[in-house]
PDB file of N, CA and C in Angstrom:
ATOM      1  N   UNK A   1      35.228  29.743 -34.829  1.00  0.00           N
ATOM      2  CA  UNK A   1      34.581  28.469 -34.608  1.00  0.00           C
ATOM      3  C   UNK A   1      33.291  28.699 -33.814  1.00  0.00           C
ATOM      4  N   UNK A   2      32.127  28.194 -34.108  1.00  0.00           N
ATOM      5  CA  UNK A   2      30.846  28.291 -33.485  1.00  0.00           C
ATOM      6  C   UNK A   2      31.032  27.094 -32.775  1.00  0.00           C
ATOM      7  N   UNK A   3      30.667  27.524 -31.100  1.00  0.00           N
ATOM      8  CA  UNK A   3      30.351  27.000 -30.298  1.00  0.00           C
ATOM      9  C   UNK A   3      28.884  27.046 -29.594  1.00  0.00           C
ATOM     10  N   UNK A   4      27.915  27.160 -30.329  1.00  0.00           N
ATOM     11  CA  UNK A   4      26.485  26.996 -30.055  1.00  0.00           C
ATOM     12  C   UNK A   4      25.774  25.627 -29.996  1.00  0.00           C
ATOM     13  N   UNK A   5      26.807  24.923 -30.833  1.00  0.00           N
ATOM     14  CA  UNK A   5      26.255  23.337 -30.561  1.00  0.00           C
ATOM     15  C   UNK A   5      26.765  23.162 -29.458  1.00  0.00           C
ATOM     16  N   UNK A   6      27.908  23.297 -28.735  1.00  0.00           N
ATOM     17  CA  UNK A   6      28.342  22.573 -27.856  1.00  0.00           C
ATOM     18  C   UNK A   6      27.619  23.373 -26.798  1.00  0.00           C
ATOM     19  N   UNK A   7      27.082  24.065 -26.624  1.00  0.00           N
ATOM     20  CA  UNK A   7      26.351  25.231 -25.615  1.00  0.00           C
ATOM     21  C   UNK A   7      24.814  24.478 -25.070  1.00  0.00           C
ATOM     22  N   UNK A   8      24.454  24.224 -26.678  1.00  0.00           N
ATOM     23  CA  UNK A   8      23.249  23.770 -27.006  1.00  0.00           C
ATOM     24  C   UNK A   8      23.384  22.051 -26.268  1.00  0.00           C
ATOM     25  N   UNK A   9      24.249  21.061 -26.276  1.00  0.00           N
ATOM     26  CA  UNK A   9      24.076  20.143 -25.580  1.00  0.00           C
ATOM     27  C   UNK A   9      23.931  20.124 -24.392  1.00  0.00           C
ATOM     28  N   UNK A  10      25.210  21.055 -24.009  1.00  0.00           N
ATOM     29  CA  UNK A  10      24.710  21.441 -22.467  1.00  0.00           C
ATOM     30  C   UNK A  10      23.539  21.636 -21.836  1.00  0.00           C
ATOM     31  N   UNK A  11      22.660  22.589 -22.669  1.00  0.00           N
ATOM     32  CA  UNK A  11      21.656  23.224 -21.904  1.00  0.00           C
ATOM     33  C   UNK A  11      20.612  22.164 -21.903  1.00  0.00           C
ATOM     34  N   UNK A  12      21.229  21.138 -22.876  1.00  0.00           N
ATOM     35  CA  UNK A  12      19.878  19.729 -23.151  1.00  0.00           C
ATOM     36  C   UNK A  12      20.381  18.940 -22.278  1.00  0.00           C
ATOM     37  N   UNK A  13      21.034  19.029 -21.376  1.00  0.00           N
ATOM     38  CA  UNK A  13      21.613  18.032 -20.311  1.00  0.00           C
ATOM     39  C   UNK A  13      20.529  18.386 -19.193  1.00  0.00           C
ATOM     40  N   UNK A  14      20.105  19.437 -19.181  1.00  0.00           N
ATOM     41  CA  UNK A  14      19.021  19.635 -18.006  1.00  0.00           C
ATOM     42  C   UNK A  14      18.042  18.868 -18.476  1.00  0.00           C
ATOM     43  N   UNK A  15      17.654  18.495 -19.253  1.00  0.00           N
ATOM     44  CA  UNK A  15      16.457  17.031 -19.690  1.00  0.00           C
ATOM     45  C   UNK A  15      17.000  16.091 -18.651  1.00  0.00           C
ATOM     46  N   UNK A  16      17.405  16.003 -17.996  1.00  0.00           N
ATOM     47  CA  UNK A  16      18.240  14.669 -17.389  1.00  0.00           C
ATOM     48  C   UNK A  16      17.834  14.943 -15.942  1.00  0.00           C
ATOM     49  N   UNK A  17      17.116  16.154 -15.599  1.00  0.00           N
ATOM     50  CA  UNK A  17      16.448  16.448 -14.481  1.00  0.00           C
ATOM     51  C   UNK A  17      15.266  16.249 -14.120  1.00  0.00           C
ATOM     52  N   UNK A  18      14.416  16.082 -15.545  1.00  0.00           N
ATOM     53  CA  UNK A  18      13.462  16.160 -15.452  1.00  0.00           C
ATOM     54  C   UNK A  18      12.603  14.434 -15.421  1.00  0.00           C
ATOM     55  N   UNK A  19      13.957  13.668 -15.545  1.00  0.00           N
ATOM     56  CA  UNK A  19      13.282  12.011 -14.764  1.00  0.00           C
ATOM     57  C   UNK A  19      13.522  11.797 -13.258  1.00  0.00           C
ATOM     58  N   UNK A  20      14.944  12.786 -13.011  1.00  0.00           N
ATOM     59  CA  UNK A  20      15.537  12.451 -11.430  1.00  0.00           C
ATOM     60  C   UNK A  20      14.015  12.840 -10.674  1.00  0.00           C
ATOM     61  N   UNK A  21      13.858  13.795 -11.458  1.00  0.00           N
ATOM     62  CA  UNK A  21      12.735  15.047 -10.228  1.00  0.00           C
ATOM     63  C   UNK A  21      11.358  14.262 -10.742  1.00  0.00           C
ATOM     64  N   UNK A  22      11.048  13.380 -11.851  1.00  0.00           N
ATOM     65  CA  UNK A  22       9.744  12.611 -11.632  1.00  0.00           C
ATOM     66  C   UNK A  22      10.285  11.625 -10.867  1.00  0.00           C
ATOM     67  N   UNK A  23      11.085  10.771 -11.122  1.00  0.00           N
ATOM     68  CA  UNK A  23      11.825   9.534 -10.084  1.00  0.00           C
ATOM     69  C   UNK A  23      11.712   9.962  -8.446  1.00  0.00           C
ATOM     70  N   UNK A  24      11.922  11.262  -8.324  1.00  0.00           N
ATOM     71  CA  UNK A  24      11.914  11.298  -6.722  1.00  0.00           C
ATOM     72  C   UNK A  24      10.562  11.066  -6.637  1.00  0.00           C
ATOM     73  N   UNK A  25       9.805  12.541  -7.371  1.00  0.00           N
ATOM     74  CA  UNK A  25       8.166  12.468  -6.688  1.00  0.00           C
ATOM     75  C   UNK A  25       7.414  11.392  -6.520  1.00  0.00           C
ATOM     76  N   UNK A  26       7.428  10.463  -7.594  1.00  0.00           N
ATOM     77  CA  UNK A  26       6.828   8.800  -7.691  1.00  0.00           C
ATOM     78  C   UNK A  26       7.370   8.450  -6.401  1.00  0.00           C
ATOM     79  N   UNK A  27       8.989   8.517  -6.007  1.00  0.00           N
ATOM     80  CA  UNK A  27       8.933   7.476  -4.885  1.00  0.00           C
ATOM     81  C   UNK A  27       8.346   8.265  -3.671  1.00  0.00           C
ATOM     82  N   UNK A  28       8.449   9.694  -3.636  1.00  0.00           N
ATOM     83  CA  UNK A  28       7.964  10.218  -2.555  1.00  0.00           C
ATOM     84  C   UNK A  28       6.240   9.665  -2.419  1.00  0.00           C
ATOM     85  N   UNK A  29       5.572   9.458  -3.223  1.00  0.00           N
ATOM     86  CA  UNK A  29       3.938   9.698  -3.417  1.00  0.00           C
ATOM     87  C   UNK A  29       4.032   8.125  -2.772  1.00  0.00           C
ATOM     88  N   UNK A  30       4.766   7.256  -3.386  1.00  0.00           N
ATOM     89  CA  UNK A  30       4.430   5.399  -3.153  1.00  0.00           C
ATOM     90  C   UNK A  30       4.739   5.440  -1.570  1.00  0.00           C
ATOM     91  N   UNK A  31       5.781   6.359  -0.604  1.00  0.00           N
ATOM     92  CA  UNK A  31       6.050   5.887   0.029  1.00  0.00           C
ATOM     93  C   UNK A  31       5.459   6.622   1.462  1.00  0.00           C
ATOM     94  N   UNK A  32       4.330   7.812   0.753  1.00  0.00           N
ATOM     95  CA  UNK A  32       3.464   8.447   1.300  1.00  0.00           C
ATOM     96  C   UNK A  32       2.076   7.464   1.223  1.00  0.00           C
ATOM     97  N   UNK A  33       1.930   6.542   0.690  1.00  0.00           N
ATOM     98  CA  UNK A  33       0.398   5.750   0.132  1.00  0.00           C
ATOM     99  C   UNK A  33       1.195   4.736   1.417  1.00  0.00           C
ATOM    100  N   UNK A  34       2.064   3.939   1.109  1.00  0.00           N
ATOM    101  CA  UNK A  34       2.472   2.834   2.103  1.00  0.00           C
ATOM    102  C   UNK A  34       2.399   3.608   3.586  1.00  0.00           C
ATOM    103  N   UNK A  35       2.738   4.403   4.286  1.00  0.00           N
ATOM    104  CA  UNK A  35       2.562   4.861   5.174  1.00  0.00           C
ATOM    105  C   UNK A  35       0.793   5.088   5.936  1.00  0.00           C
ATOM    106  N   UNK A  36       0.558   5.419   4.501  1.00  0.00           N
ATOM    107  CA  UNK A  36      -1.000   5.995   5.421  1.00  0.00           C
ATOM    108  C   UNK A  36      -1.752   6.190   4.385  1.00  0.00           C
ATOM    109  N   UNK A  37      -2.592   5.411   3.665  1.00  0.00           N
ATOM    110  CA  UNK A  37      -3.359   5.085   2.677  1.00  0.00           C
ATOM    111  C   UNK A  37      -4.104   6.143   2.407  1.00  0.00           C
ATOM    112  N   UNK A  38      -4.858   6.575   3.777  1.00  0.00           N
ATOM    113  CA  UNK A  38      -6.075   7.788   3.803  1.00  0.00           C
ATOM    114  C   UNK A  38      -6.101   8.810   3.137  1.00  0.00           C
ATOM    115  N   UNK A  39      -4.536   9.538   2.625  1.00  0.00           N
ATOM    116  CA  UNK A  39      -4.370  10.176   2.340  1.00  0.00           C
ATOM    117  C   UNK A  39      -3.983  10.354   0.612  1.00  0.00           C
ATOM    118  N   UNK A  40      -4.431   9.395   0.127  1.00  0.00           N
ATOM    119  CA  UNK A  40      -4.323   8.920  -1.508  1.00  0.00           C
ATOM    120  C   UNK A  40      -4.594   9.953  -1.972  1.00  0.00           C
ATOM    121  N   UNK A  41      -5.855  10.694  -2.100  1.00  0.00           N
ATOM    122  CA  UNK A  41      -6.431  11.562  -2.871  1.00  0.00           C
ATOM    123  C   UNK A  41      -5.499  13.274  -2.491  1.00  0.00           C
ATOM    124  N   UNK A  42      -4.923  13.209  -1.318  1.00  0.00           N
ATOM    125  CA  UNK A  42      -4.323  14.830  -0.989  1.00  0.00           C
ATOM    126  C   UNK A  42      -2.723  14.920  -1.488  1.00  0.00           C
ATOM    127  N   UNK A  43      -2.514  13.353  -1.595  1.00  0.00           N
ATOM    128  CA  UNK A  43      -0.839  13.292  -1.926  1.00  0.00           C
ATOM    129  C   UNK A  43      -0.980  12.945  -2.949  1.00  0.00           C
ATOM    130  N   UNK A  44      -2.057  12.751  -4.107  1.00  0.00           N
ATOM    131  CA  UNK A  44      -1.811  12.435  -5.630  1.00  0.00           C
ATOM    132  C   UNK A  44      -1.687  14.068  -6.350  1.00  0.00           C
ATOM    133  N   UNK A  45      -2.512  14.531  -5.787  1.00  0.00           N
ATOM    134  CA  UNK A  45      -2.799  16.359  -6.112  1.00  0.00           C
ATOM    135  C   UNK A  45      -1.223  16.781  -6.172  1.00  0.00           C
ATOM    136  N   UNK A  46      -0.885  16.860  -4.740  1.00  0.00           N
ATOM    137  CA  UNK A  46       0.528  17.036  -4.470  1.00  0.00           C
ATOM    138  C   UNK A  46       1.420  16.443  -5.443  1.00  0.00           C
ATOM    139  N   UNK A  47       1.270  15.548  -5.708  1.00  0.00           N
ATOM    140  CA  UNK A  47       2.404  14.594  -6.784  1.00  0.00           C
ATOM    141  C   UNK A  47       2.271  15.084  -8.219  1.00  0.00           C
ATOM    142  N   UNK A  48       1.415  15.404  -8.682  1.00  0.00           N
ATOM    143  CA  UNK A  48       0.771  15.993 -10.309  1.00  0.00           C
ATOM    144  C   UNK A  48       1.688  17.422  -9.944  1.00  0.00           C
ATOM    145  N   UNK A  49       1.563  17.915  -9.098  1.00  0.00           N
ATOM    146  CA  UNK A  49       2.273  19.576  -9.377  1.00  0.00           C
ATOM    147  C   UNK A  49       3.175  19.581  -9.169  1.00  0.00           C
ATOM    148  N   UNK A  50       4.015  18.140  -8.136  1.00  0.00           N
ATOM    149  CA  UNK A  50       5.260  18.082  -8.289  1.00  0.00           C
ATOM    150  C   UNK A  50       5.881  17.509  -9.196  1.00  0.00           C
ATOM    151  N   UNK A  51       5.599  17.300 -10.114  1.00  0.00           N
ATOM    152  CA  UNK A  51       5.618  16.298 -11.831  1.00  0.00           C
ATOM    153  C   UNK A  51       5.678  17.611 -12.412  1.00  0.00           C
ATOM    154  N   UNK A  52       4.779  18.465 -12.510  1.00  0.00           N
ATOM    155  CA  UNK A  52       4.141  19.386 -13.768  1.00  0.00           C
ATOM    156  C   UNK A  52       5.588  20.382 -13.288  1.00  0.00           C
ATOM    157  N   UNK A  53       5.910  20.621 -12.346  1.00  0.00           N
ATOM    158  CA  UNK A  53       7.003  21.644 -12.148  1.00  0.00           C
ATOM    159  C   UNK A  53       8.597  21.462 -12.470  1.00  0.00           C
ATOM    160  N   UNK A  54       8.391  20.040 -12.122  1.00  0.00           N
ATOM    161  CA  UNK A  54       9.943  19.070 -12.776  1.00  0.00           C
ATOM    162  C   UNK A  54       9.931  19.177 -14.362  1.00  0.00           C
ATOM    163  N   UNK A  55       8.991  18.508 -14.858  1.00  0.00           N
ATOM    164  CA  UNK A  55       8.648  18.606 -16.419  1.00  0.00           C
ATOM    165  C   UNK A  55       9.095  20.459 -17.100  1.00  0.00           C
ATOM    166  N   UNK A  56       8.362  21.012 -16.397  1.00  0.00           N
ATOM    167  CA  UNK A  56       8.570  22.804 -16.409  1.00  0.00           C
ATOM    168  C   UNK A  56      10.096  22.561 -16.757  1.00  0.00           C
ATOM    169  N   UNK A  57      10.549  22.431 -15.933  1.00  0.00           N
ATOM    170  CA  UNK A  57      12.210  23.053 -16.175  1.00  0.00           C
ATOM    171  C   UNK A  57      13.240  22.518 -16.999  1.00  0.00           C
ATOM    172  N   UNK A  58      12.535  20.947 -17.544  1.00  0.00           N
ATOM    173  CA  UNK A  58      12.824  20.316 -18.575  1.00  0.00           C
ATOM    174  C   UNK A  58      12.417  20.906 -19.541  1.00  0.00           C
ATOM    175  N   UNK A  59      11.073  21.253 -20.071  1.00  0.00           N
ATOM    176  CA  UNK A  59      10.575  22.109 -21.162  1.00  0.00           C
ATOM    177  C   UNK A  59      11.521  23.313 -21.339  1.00  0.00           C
ATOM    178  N   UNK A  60      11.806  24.375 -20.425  1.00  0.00           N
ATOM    179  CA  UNK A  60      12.618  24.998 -20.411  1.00  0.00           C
ATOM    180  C   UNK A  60      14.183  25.476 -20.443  1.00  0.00           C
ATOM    181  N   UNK A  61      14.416  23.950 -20.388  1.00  0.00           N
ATOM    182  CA  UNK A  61      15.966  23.243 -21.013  1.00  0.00           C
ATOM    183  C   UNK A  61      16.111  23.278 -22.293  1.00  0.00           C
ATOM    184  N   UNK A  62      14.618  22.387 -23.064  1.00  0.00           N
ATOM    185  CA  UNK A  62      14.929  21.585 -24.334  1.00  0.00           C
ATOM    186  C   UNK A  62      14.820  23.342 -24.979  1.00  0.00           C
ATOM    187  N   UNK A  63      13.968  24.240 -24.796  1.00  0.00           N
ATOM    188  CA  UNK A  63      13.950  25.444 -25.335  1.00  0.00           C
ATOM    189  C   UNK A  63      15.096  26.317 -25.499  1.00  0.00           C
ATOM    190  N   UNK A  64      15.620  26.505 -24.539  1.00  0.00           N
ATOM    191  CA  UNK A  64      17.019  27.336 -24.727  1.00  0.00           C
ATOM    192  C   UNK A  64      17.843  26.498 -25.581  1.00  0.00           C
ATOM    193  N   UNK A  65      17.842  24.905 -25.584  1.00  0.00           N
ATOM    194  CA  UNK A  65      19.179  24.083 -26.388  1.00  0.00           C
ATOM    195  C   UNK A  65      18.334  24.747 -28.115  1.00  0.00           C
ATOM    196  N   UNK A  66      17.200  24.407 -28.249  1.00  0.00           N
ATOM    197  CA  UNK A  66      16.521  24.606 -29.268  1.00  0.00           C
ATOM    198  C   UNK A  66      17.170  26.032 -29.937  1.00  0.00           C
ATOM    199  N   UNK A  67      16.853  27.026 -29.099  1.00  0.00           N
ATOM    200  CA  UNK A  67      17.727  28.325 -29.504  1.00  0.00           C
ATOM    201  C   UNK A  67      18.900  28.641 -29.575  1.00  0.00           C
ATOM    202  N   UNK A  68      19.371  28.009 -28.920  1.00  0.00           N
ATOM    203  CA  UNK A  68      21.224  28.208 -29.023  1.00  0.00           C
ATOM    204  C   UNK A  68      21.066  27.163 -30.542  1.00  0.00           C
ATOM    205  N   UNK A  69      20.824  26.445 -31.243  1.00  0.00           N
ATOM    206  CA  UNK A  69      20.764  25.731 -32.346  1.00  0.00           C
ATOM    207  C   UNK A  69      20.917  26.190 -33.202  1.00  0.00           C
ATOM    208  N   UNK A  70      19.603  27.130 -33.354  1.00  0.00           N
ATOM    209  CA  UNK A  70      18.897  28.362 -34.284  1.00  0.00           C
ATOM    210  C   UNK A  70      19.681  29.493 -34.346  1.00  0.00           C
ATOM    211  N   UNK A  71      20.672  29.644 -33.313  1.00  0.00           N
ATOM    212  CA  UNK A  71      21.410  30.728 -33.630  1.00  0.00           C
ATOM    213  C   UNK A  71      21.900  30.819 -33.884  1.00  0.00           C
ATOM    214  N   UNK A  72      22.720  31.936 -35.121  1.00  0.00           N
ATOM    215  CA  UNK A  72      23.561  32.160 -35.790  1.00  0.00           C
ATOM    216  C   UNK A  72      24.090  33.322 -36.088  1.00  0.00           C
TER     217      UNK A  72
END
Protein backbone atom coordinates (compact mmCIF):
# COMPACT_ATOMS: atom_id res chain seq x y z
CA UNK A 1 0.00 0.00 0.00
CA UNK A 2 1.46 3.50 -0.91
CA UNK A 3 1.49 5.79 1.70
CA UNK A 4 2.87 8.95 -0.05
CA UNK A 5 -0.45 10.57 -0.20
CA UNK A 6 -0.99 10.38 3.25
CA UNK A 7 2.75 11.69 3.87
CA UNK A 8 2.07 14.23 1.27
CA UNK A 9 -0.98 15.79 3.30
CA UNK A 10 0.93 15.99 6.15
CA UNK A 11 3.73 17.84 4.88
CA UNK A 12 0.84 20.30 3.30
CA UNK A 13 -0.36 20.86 6.79
CA UNK A 14 2.67 23.15 7.27
CA UNK A 15 0.70 25.65 4.82
CA UNK A 16 -1.28 26.25 7.95
CA UNK A 17 1.82 28.07 9.33
CA UNK A 18 2.27 30.17 7.02
CA UNK A 19 -1.13 32.46 7.97
CA UNK A 20 -0.46 31.85 11.91
CA UNK A 21 3.18 33.40 11.24
CA UNK A 22 1.59 36.28 8.79
CA UNK A 23 -1.36 36.66 11.50
CA UNK A 24 1.23 37.18 14.23
CA UNK A 25 3.55 39.64 12.23
CA UNK A 26 0.44 41.93 11.10
CA UNK A 27 -0.57 42.02 14.71
CA UNK A 28 2.92 42.51 15.91
CA UNK A 29 3.56 45.58 13.19
CA UNK A 30 -0.34 47.23 14.13
CA UNK A 31 0.55 47.04 17.62
CA UNK A 32 4.09 48.46 17.12
CA UNK A 33 2.38 51.62 14.86
CA UNK A 34 -0.29 52.10 17.91
CA UNK A 35 2.44 52.39 20.36
CA UNK A 36 4.73 54.80 18.65
CA UNK A 37 3.86 55.95 15.20
CA UNK A 38 7.53 57.35 14.49
CA UNK A 39 8.61 54.32 13.85
CA UNK A 40 6.27 53.26 10.72
CA UNK A 41 8.90 53.18 8.19
CA UNK A 42 11.67 50.82 10.52
CA UNK A 43 8.83 48.37 11.65
CA UNK A 44 7.24 47.99 8.08
CA UNK A 45 10.90 46.81 6.74
CA UNK A 46 10.89 44.55 9.76
CA UNK A 47 7.36 43.21 9.00
CA UNK A 48 8.05 42.42 5.00
CA UNK A 49 11.01 40.00 6.17
CA UNK A 50 9.01 38.76 8.78
CA UNK A 51 6.19 37.81 6.12
CA UNK A 52 8.82 36.80 3.38
CA UNK A 53 10.37 34.18 5.97
CA UNK A 54 6.89 32.75 7.21
CA UNK A 55 5.77 32.48 3.48
CA UNK A 56 9.52 30.66 3.00
CA UNK A 57 8.58 27.76 5.01
CA UNK A 58 5.19 27.52 3.57
CA UNK A 59 6.73 27.43 0.02
CA UNK A 60 8.84 24.82 1.39
CA UNK A 61 5.96 22.71 2.76
CA UNK A 62 3.79 22.90 -0.42
CA UNK A 63 7.23 21.53 -2.20
CA UNK A 64 8.06 18.50 -0.33
CA UNK A 65 3.92 17.57 -0.30
CA UNK A 66 4.38 18.25 -4.17
CA UNK A 67 7.19 15.52 -4.16
CA UNK A 68 6.06 13.00 -1.97
CA UNK A 69 2.97 13.11 -4.77
CA UNK A 70 5.33 12.61 -7.66
CA UNK A 71 6.78 9.82 -6.09
CA UNK A 72 6.64 6.59 -7.00
Amino acid sequence: MDYHLLWAGIAAVGVIGWGIGIGLVGKGLLEALARNPQVSSKAMVYAILGMALAEATSIYALVIAFMLINHK
